[in-house]
C-alpha atoms as a PDB file:
ATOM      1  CA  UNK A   1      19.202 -17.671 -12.129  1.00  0.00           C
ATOM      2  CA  UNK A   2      19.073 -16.467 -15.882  1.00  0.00           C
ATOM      3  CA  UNK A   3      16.012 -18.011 -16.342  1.00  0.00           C
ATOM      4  CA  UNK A   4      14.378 -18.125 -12.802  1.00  0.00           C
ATOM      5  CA  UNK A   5      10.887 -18.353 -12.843  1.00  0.00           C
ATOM      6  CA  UNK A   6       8.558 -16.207 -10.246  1.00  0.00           C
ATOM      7  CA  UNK A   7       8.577 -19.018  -8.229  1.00  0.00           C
ATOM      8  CA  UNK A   8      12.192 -19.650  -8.095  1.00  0.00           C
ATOM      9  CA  UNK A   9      12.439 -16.339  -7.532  1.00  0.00           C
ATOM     10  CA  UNK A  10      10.102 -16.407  -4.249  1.00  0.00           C
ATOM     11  CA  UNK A  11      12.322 -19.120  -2.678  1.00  0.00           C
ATOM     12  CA  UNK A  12      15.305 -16.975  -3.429  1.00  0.00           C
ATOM     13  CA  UNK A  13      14.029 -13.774  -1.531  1.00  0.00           C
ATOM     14  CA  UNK A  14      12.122 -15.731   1.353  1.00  0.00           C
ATOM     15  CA  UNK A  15      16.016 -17.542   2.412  1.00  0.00           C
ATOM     16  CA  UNK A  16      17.572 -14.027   2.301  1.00  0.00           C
ATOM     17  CA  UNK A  17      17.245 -13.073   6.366  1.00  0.00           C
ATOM     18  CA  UNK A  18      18.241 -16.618   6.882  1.00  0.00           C
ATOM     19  CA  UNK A  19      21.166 -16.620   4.842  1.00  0.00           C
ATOM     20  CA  UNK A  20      22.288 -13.435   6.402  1.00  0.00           C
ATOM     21  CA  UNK A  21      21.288 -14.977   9.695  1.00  0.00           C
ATOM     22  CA  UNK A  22      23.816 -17.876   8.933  1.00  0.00           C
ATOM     23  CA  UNK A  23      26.631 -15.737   6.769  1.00  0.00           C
ATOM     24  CA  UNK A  24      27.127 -13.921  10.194  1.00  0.00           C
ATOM     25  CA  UNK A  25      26.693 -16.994  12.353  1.00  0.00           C
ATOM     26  CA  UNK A  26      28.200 -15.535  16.244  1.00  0.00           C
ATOM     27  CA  UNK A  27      29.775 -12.777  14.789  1.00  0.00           C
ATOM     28  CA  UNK A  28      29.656  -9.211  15.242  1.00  0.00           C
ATOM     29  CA  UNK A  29      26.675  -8.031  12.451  1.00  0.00           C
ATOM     30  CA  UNK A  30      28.423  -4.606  12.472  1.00  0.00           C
ATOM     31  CA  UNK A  31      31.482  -6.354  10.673  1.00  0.00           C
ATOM     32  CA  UNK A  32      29.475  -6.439   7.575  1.00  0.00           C
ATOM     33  CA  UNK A  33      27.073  -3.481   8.225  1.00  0.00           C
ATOM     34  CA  UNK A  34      28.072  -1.817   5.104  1.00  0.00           C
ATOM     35  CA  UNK A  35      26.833  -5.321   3.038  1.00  0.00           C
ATOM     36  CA  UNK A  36      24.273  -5.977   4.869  1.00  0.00           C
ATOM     37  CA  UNK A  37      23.222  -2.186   3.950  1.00  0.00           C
ATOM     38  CA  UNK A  38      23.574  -3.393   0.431  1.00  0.00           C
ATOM     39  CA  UNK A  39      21.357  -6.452   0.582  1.00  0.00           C
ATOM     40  CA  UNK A  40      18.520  -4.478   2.108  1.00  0.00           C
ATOM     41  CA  UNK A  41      18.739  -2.163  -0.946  1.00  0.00           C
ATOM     42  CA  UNK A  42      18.093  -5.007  -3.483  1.00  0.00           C
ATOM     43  CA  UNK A  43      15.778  -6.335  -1.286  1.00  0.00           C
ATOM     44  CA  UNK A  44      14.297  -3.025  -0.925  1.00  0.00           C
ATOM     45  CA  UNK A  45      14.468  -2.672  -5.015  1.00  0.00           C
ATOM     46  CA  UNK A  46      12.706  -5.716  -5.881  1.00  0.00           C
ATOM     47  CA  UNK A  47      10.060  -4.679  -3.695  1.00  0.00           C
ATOM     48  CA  UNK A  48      10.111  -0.933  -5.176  1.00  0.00           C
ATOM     49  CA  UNK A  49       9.074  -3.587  -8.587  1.00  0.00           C
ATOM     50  CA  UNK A  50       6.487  -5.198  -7.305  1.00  0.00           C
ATOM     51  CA  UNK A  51       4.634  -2.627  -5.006  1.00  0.00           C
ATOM     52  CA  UNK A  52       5.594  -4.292  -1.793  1.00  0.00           C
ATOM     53  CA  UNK A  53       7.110  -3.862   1.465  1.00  0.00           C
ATOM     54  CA  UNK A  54      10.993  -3.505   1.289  1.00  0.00           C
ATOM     55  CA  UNK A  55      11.408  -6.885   3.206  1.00  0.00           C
ATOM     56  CA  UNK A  56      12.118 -10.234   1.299  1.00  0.00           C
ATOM     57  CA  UNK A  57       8.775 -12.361   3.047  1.00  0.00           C
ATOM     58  CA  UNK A  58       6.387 -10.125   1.095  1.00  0.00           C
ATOM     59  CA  UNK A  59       8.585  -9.737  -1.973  1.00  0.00           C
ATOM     60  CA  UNK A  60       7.975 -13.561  -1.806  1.00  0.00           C
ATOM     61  CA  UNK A  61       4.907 -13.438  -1.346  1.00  0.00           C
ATOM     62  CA  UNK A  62       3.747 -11.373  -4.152  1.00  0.00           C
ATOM     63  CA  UNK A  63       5.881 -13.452  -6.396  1.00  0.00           C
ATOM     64  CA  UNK A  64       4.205 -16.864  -5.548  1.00  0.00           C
ATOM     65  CA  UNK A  65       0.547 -15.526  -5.786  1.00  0.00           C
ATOM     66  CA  UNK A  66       0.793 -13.142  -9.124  1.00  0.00           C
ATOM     67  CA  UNK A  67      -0.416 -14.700 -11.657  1.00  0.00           C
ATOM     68  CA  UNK A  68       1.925 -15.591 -14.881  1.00  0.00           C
ATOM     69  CA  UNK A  69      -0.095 -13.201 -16.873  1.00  0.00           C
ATOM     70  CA  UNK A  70       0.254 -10.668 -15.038  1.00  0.00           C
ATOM     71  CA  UNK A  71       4.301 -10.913 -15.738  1.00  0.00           C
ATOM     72  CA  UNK A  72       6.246  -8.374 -17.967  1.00  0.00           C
ATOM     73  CA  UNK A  73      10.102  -9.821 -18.700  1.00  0.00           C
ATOM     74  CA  UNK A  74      11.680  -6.543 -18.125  1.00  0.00           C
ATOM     75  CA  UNK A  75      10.259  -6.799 -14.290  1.00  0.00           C
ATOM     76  CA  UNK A  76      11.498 -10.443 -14.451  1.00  0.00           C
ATOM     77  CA  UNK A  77      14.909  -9.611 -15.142  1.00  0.00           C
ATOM     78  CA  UNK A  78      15.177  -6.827 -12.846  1.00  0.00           C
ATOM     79  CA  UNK A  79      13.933  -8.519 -10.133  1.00  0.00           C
ATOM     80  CA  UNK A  80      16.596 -11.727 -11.154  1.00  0.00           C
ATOM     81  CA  UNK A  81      19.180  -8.758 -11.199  1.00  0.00           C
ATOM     82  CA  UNK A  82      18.548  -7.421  -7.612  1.00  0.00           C
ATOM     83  CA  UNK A  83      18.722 -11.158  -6.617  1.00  0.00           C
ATOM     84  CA  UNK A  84      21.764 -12.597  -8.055  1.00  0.00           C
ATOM     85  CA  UNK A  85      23.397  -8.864  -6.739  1.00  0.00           C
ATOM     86  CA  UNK A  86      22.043 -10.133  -3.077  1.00  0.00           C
ATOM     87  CA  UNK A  87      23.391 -13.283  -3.355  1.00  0.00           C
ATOM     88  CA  UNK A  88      26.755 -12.015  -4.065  1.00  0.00           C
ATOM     89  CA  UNK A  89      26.304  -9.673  -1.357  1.00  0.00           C
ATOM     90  CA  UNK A  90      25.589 -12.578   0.916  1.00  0.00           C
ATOM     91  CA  UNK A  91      28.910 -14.945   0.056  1.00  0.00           C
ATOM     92  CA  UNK A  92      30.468 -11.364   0.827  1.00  0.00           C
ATOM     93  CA  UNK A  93      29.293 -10.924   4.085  1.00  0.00           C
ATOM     94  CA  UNK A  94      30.009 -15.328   4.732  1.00  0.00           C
ATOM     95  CA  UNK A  95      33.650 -14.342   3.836  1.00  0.00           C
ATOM     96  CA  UNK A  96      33.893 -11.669   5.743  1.00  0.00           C
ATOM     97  CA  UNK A  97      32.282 -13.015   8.934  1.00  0.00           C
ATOM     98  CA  UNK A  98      34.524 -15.848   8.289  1.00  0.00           C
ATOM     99  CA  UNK A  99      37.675 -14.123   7.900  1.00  0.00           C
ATOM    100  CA  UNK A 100      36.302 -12.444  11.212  1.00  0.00           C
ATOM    101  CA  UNK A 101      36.420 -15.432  13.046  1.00  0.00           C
ATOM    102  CA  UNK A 102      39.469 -16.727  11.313  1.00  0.00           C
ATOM    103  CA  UNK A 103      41.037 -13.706  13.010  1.00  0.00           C
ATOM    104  CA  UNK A 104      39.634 -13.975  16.359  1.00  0.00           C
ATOM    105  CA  UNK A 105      40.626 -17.626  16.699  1.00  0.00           C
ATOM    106  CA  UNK A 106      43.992 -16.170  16.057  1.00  0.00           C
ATOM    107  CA  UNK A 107      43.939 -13.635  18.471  1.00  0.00           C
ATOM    108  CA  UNK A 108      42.996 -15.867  21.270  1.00  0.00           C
ATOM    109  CA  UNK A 109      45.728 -18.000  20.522  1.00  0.00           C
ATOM    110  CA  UNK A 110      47.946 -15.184  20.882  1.00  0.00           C
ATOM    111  CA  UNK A 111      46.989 -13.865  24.144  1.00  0.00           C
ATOM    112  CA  UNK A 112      47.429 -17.042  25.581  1.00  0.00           C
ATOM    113  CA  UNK A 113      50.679 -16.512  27.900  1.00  0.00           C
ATOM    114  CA  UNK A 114      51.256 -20.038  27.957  1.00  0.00           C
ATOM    115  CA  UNK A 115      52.450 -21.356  31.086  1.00  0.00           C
END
């Protein structure tokens, strides 16, 4: 994402509340409350940049439609920054919400009295 262009960038942001959507699948989202915390602060960042909302759809949004000119690299990079941080974030809260499951699936195996 070193070299992400505003576009690139857009998709990134806009698959954000999926992703966290699909890292937490049917667990519990106040397993990874404290990451999820987290991503909304990039999110919130990038959108601190660009003089948007704090929610990934307009940070999108304002990346698609400015205009290349309009672009100063430092922004760039900051805003590639706060999104490779929230994708780390994300595998975080996947592996945790996994390793949540992991250990329910173990403990209904052992409350099962067997018969």
């Amino acid at each position: 994402m070193a070299e992400s262009s505003p576009a690139d960038l857009a998709v990134a942001f806009r698959s954000f509340d999926r992703r966290r959507r699909e890292a937490l699948g049917d667990t519990d989202p106040s397993i990874a409350s404290d990451l999820s915390s987290t991503l909304d602060e990039h999110i919130a960042a990038a959108g601190a940049l660009l003089g948007t909302s704090a929610d990934a759809a307009s940070i999108g949004n304002e990346l698609q439609t400015r205009h290349a000119e309009d672009w100063e690299e430092n922004t760039l990079d900051e805003l590639r920054s706060h999104a490779i941080a929230a994708g780390a974030v994300l595998r975080q809260i996947e592996s945790r919400a996994a390793s949540q499951r992991s250990g329910d699936a173990g403990n209904a195996d052992d409350s099962y009295g067997g018969g």
